[in-house]
N, C-alpha and C. Protein backbone atom coordinates (compact mmCIF):
# COMPACT_ATOMS: atom_id res chain seq x y z
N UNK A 1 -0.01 28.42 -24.93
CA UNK A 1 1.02 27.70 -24.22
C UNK A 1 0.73 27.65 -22.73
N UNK A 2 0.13 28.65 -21.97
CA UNK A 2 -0.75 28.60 -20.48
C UNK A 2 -1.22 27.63 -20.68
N UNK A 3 -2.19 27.48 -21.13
CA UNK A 3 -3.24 26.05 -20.99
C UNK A 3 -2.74 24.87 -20.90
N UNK A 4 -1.25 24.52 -21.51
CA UNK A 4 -1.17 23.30 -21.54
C UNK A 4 -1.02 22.99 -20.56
N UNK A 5 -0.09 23.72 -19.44
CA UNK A 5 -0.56 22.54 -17.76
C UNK A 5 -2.07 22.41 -17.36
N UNK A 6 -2.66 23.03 -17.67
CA UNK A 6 -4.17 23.05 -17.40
C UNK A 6 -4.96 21.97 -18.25
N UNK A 7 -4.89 21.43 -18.82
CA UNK A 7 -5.22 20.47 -20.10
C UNK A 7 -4.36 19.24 -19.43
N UNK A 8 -3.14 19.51 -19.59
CA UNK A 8 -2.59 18.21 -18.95
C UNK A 8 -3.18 17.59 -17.31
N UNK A 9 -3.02 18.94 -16.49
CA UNK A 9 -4.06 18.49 -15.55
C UNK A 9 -5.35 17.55 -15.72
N UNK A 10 -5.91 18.39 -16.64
CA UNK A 10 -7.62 18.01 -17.18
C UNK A 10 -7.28 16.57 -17.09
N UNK A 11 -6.59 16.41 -18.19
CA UNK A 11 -6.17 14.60 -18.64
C UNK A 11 -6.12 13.95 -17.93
N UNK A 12 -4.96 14.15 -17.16
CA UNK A 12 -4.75 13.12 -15.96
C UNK A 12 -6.30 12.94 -14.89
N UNK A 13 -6.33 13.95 -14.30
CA UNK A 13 -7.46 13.81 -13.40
C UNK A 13 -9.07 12.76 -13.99
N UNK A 14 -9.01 13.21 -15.37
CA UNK A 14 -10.14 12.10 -15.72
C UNK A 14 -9.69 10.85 -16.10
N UNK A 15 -8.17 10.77 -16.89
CA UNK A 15 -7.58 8.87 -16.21
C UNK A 15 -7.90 8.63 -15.09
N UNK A 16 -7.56 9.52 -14.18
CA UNK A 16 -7.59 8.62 -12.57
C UNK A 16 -8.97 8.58 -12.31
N UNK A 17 -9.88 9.41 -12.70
CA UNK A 17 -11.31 9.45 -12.58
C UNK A 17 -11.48 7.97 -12.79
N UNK A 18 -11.40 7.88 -14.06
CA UNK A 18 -12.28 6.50 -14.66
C UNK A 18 -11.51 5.58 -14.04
N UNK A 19 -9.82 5.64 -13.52
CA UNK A 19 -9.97 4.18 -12.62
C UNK A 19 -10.51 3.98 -11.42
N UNK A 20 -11.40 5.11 -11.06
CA UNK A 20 -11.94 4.92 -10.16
C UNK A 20 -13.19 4.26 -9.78
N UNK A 21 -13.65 3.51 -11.29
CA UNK A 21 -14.67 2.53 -12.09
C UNK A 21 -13.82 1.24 -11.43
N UNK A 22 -14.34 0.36 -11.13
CA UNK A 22 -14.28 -0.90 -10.87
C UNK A 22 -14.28 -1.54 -12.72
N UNK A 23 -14.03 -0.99 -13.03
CA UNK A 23 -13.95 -1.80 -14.72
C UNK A 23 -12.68 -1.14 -15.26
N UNK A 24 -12.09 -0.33 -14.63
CA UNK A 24 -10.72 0.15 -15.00
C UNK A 24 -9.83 -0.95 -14.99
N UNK A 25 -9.15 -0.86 -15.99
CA UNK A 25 -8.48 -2.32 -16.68
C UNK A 25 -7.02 -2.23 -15.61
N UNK A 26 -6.35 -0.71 -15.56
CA UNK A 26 -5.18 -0.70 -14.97
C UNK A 26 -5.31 -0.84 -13.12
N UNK A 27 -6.57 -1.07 -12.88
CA UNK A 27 -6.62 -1.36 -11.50
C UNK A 27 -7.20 -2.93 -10.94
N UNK A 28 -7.35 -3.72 -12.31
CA UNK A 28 -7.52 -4.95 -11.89
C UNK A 28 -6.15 -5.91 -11.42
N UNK A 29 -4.96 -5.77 -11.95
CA UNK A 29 -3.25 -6.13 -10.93
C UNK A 29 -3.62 -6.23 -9.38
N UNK A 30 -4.33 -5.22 -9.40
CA UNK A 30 -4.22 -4.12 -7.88
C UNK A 30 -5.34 -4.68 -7.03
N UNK A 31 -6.56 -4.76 -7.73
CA UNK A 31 -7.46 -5.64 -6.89
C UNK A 31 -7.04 -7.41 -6.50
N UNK A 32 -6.77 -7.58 -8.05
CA UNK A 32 -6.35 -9.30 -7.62
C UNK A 32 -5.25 -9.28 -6.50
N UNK A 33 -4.65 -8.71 -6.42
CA UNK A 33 -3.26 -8.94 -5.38
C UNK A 33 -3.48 -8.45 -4.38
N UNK A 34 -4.66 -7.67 -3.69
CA UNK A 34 -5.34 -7.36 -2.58
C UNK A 34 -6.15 -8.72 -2.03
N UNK A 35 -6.85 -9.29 -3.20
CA UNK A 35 -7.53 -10.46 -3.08
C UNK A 35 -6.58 -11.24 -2.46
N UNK A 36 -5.78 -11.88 -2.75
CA UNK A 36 -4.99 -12.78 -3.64
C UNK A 36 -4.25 -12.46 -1.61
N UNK A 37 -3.96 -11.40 -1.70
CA UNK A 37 -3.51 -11.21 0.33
C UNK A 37 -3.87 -11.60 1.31
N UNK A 38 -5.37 -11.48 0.71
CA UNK A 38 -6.73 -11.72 1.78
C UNK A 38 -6.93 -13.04 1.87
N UNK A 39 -7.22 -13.57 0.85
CA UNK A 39 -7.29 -14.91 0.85
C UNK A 39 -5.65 -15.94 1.70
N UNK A 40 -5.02 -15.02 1.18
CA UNK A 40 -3.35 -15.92 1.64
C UNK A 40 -3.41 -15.95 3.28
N UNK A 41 -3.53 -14.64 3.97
CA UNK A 41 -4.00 -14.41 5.47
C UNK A 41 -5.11 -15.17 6.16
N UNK A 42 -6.19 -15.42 4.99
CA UNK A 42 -7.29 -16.32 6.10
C UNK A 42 -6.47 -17.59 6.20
N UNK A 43 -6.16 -18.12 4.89
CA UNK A 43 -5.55 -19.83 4.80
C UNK A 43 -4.19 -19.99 5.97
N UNK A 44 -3.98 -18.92 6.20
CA UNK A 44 -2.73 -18.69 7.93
C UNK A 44 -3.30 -18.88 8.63
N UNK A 45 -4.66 -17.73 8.71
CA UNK A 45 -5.04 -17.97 9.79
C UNK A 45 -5.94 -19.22 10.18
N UNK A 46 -6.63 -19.56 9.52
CA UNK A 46 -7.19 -21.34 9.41
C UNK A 46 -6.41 -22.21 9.97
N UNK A 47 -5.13 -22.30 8.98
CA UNK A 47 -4.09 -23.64 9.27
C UNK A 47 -3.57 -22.97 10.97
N UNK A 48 -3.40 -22.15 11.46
CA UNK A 48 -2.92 -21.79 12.52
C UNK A 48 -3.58 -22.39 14.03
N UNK A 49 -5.33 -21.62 13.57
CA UNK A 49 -5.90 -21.95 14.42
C UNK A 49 -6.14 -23.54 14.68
N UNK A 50 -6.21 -24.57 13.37
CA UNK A 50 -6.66 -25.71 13.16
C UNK A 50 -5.09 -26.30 14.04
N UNK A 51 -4.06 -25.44 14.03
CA UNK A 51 -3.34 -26.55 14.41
C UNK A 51 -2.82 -26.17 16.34
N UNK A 52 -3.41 -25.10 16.47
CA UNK A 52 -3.24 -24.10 17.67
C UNK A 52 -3.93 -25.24 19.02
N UNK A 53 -3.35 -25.62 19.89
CA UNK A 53 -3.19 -26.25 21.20
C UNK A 53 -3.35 -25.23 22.60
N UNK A 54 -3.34 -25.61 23.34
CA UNK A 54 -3.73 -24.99 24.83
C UNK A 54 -2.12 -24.53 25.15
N UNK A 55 -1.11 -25.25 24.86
CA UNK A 55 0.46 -24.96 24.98
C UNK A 55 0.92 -23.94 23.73
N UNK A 56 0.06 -23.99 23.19
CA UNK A 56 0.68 -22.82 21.71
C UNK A 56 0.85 -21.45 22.40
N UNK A 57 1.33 -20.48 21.67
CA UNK A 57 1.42 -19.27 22.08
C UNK A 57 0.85 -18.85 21.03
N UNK A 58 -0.53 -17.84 20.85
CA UNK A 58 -1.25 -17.19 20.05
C UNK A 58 -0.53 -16.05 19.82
N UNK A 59 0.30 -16.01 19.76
CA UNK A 59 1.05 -14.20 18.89
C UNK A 59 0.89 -14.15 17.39
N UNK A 60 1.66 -15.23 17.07
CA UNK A 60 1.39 -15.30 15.47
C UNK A 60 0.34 -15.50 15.46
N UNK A 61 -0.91 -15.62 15.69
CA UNK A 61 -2.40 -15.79 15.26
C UNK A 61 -3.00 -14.48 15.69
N UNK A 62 -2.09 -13.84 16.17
CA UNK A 62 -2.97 -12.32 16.73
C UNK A 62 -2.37 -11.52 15.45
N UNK A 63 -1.14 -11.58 15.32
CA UNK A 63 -0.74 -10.82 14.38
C UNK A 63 -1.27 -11.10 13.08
N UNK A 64 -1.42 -12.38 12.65
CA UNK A 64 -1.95 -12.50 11.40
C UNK A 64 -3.41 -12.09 11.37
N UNK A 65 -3.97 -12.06 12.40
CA UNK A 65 -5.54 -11.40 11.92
C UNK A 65 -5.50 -10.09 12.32
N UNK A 66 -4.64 -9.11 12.81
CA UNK A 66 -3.84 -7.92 12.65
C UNK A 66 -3.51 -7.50 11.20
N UNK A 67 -2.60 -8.28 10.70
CA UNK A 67 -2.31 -8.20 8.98
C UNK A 67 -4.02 -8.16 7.90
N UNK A 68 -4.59 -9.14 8.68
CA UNK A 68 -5.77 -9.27 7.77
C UNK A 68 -6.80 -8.02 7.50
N UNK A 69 -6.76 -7.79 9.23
CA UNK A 69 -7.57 -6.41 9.46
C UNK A 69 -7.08 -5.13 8.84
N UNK A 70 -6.09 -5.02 8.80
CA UNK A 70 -4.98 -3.76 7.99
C UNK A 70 -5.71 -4.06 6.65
N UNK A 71 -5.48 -5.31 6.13
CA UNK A 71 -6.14 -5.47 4.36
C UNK A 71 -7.23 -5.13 4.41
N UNK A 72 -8.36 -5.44 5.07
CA UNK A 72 -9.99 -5.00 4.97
C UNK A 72 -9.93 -3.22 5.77
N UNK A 73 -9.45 -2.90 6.29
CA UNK A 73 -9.34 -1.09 6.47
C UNK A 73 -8.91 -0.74 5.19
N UNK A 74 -7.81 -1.14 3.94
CA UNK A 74 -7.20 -0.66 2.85
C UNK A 74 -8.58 -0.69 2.23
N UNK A 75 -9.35 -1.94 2.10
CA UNK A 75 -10.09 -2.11 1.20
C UNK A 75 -11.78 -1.33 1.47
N UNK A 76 -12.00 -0.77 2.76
CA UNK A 76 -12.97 -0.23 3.29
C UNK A 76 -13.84 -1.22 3.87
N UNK A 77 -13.73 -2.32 4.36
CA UNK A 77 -14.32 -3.44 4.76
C UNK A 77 -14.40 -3.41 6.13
N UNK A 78 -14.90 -2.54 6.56
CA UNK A 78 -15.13 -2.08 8.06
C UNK A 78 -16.05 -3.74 8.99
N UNK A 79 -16.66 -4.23 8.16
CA UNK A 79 -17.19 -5.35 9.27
C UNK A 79 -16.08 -6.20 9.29
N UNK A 80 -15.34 -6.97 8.21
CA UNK A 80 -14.42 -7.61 8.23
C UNK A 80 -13.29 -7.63 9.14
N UNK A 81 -13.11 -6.09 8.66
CA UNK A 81 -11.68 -5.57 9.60
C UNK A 81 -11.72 -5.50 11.28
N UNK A 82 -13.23 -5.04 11.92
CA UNK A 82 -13.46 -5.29 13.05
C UNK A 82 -13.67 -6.68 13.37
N UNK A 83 -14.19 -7.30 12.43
CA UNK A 83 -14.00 -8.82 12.93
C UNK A 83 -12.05 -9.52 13.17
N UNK A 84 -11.80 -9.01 12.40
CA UNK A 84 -10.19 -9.52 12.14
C UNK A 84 -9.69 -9.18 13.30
N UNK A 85 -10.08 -7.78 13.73
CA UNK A 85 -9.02 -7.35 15.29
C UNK A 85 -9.79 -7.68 16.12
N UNK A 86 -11.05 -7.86 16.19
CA UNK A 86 -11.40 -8.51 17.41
C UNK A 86 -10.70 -10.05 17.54
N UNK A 87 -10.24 -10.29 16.88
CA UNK A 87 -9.63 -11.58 16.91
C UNK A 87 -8.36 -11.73 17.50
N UNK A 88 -7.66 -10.67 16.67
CA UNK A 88 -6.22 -10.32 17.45
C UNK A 88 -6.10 -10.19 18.58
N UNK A 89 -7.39 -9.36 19.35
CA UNK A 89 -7.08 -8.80 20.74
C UNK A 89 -7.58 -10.34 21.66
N UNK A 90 -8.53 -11.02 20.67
CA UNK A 90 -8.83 -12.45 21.79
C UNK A 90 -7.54 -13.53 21.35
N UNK A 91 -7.02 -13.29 20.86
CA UNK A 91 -5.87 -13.83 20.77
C UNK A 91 -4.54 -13.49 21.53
N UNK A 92 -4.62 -12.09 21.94
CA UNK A 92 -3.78 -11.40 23.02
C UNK A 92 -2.83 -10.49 22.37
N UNK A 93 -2.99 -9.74 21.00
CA UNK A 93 -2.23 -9.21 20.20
C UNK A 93 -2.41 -8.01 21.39
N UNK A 94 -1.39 -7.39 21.85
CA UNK A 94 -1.60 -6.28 22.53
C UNK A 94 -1.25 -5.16 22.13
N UNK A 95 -1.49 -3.94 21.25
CA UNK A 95 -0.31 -2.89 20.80
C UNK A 95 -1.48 -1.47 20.31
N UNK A 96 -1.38 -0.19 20.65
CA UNK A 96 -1.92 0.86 20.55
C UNK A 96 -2.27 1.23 19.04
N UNK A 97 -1.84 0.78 17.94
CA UNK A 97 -1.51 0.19 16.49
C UNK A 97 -3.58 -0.67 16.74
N UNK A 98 -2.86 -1.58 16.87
CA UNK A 98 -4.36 -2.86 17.35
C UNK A 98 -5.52 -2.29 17.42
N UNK A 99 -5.80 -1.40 18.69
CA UNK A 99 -6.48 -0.55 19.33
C UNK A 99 -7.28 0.44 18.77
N UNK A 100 -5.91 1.30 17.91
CA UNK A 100 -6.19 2.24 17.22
C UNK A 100 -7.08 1.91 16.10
N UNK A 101 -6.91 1.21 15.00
CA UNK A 101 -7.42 0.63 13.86
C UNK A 101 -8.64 0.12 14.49
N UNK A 102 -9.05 -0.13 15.24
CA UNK A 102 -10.29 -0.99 15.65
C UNK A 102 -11.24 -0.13 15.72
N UNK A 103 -10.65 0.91 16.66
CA UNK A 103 -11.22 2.02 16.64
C UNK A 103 -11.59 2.52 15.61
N UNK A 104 -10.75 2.90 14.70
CA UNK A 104 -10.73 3.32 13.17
C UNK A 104 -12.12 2.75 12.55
N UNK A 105 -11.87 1.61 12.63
CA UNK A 105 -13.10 0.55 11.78
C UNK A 105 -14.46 0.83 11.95
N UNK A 106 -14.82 0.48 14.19
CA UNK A 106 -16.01 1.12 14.56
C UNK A 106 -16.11 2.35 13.98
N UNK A 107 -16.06 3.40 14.01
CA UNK A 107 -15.76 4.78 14.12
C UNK A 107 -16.64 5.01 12.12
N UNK A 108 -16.03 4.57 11.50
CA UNK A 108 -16.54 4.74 10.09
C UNK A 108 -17.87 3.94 9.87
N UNK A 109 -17.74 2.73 10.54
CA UNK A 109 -19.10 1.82 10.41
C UNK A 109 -20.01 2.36 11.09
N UNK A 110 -19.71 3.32 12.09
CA UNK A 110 -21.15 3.31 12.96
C UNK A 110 -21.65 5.05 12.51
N UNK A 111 -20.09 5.70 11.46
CA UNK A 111 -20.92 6.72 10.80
C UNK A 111 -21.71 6.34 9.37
N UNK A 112 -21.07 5.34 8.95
CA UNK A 112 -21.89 4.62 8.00
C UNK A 112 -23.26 4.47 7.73
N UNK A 113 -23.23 3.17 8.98
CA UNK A 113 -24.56 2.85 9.46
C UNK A 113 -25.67 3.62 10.03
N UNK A 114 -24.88 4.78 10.87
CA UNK A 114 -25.48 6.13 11.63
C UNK A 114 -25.52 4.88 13.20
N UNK A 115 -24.47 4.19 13.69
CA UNK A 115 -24.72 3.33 14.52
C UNK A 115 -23.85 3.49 15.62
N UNK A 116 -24.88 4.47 16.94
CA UNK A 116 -24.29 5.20 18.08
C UNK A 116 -23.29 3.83 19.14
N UNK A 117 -23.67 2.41 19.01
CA UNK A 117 -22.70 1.49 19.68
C UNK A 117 -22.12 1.45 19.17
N UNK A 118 -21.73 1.82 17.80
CA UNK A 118 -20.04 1.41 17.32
C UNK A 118 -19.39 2.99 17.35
N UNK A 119 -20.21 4.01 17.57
CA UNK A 119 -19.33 5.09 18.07
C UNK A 119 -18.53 5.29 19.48
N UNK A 120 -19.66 4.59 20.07
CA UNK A 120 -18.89 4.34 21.64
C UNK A 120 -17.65 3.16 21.89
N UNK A 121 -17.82 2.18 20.94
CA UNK A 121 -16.97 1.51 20.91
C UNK A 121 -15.82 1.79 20.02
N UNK A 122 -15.78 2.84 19.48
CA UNK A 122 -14.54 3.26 19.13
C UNK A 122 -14.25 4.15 19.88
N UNK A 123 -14.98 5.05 20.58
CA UNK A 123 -14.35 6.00 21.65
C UNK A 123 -13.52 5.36 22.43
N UNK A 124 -13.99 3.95 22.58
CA UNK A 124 -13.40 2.58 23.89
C UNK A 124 -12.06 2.78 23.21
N UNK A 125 -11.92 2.15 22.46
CA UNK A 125 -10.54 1.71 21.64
C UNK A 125 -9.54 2.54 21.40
N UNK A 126 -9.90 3.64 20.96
CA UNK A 126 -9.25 5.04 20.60
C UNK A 126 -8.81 5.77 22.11
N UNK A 127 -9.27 5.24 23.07
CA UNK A 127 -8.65 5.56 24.64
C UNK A 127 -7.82 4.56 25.04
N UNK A 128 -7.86 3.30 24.42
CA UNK A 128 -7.30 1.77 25.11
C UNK A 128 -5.89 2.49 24.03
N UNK A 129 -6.24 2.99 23.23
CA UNK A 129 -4.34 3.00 22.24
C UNK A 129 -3.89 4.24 22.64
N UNK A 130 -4.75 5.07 23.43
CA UNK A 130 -3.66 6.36 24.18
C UNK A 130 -3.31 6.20 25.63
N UNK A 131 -4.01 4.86 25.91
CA UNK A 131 -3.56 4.40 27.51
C UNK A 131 -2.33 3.36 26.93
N UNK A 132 -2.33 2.42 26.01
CA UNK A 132 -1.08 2.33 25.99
C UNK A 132 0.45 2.73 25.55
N UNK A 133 -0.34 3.99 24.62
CA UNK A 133 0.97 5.15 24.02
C UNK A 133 0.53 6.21 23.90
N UNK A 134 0.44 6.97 25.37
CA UNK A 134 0.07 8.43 25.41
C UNK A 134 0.56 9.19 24.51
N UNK A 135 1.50 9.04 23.75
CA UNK A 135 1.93 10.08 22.71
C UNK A 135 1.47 9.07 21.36
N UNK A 136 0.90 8.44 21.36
CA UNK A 136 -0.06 7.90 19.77
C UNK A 136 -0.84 9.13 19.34
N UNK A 137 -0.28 10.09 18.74
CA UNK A 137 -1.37 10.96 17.87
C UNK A 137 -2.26 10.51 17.17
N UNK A 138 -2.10 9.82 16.60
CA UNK A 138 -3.31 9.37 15.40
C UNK A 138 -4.24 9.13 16.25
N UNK A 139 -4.11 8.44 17.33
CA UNK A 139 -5.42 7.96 18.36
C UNK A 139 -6.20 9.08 18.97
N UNK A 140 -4.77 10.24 19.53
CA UNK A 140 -5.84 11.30 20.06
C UNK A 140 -6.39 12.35 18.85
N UNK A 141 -6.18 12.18 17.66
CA UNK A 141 -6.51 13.10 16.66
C UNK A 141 -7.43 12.29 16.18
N UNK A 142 -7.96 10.75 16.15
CA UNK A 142 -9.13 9.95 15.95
C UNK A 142 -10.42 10.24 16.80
N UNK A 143 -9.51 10.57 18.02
CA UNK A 143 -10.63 10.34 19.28
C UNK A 143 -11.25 12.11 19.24
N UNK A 144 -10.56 13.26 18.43
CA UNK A 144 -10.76 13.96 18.58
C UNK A 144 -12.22 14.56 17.69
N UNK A 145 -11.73 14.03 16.40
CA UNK A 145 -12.50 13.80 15.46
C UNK A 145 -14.34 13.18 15.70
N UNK A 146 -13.76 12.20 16.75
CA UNK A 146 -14.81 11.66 16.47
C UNK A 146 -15.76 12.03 17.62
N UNK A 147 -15.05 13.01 18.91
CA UNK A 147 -15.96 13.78 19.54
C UNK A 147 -16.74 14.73 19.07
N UNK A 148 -15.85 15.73 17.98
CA UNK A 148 -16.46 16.60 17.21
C UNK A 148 -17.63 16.14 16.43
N UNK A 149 -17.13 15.49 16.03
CA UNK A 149 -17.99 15.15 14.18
C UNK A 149 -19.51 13.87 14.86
N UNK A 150 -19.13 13.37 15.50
CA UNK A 150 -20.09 12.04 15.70
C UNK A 150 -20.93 11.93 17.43
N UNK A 151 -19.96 12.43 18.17
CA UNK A 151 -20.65 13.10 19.44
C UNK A 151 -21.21 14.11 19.45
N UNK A 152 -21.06 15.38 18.68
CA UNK A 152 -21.47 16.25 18.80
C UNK A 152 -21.31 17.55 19.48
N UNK A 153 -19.68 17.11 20.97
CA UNK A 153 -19.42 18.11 21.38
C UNK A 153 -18.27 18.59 20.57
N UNK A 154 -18.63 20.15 20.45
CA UNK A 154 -17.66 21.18 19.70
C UNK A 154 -16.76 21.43 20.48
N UNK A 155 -16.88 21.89 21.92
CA UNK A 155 -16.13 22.88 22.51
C UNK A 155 -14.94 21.42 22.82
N UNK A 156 -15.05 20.47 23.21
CA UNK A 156 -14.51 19.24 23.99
C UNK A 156 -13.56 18.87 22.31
N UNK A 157 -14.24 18.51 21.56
CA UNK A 157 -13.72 17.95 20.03
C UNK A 157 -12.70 19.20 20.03
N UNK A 158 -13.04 20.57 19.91
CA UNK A 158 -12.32 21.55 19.78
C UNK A 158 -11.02 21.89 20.26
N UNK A 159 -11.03 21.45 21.89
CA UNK A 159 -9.72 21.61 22.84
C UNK A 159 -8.80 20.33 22.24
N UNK A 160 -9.47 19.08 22.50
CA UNK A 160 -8.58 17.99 21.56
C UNK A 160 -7.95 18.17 20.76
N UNK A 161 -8.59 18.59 19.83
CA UNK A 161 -7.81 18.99 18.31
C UNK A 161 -6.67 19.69 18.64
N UNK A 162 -7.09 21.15 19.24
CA UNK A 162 -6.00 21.71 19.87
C UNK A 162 -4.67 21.46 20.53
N UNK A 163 -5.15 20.39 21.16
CA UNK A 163 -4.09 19.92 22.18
C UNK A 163 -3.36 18.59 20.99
N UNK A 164 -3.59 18.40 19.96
CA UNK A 164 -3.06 17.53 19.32
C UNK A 164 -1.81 18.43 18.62
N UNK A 165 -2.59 19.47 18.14
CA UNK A 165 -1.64 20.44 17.40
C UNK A 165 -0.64 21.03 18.02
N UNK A 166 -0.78 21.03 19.30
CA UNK A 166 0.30 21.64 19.85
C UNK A 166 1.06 20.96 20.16
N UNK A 167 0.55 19.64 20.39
CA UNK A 167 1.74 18.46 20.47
C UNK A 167 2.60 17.54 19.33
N UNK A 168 2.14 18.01 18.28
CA UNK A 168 2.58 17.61 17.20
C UNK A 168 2.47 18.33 16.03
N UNK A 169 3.69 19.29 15.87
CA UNK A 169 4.26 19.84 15.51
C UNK A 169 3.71 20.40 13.99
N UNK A 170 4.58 18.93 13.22
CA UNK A 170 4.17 18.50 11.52
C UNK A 170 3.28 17.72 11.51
N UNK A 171 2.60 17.27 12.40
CA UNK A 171 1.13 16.54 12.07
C UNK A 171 0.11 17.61 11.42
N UNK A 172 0.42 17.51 9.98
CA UNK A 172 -0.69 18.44 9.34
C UNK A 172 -2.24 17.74 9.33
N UNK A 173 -2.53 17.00 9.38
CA UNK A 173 -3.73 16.38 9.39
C UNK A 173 -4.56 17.56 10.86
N UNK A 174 -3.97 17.46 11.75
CA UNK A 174 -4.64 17.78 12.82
C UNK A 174 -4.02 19.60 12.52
N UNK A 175 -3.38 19.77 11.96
CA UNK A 175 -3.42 21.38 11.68
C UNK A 175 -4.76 21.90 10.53
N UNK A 176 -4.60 20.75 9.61
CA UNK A 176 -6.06 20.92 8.53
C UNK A 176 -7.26 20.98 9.06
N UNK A 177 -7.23 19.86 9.78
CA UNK A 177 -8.91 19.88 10.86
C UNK A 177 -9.09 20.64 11.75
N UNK A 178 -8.27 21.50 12.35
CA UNK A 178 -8.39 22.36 13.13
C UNK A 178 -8.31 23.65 12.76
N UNK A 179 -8.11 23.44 11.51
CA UNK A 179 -8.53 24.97 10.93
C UNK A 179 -10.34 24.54 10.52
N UNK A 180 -10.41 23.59 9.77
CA UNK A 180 -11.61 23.24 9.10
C UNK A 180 -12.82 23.69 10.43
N UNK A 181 -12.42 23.18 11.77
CA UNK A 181 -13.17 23.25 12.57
C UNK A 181 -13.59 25.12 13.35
N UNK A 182 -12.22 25.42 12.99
CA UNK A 182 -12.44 26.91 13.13
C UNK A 182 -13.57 27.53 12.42
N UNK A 183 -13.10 27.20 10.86
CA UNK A 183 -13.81 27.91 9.92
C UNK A 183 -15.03 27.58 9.87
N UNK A 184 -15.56 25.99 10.67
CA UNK A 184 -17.09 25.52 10.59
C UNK A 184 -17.79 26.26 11.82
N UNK A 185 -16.97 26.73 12.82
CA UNK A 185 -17.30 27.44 13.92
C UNK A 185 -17.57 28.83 13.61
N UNK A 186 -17.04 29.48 12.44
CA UNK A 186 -16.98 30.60 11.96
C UNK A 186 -16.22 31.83 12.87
């Protein structure tokens, strides 16, 4: 009678395993309607731009390739998604949100790629969304991360982290990594 949560565990974890197959039947809903987003957001953003004038106001065209970029970060589409917010921001979408995610995007692509200009250019971004909302955690717990892990300084990545945790309270993310970083420091 022990075992059975342990078994039931077992179970579940290898369902979710196998939908983690691109041939998992219960996750094709889920892809088409991701699609099905993506596609709906470019045909906005198309008809927008196609109909967009020198007198228009580009907000709604910043935001919608804002929305788009959010869909290609869900989907791991790091070139896409940096293409999408670079769009927003030449469009004049202005918001630490914007910034942040862009950052986000560089930041994975250039550990991806192993590609030191898109690390710096997310360092850019990940400072542009704490200059416009000094209290944006996610930005300084991005920017912290990515001194540690991708710059290479410990002691600098280290105080960051720190200083995130002390400023935010229930932000467990930055309590997890800052233990992780302890324990990698030994």
């Amino acid at each position: 009678m022990k075992q059975l949560p342990a078994i039931v565990c077992l179970v579940v974890s290898a369902a979710l395993s196998a939908c983690g197959d691109f041939s998992c039947p219960m996750m094709s809903p889920l892809r088409s309607a991701k699609s099905s987003a993506i596609a709906d957001l470019k045909k906005k953003a198309a008809e927008y731009e196609a109909s967009f004038t020198k007198g228009d106001r580009p907000d709604r065209l910043g935001q919608i390739y804002y929305d788009l970029g959010q869909k290609y970060v869900d989907d791991g589409n790091w070139d896409q998604a940096i293409v999408s917010f670079e769009k927003s921001l030449e469009y004049g979408k202005k918001s630490a949100a914007l910034q942040y995610y862009t950052g986000v995007s560089y930041a994975n692509r250039g550990r991806e790629l192993g590609k030191d200009e898109d690390i710096r250019r997310a360092e850019y971004h990940y400072r542009q969304a704490i200059g416009i909302n000094p209290d944006y955690l996610d930005a300084h717990y991005g920017l912290a991360i990515l001194v540690y892990y991708e710059k290479g300084d410990t002691a600098l990545g280290t105080s960051m982290m720190e200083q995130v945790v002390a400023r935010g309270g229930t932000y467990y993310r930055a309590h997890f990594a800052l233990g992780k970083i302890y324990y990698e420091q030994g």
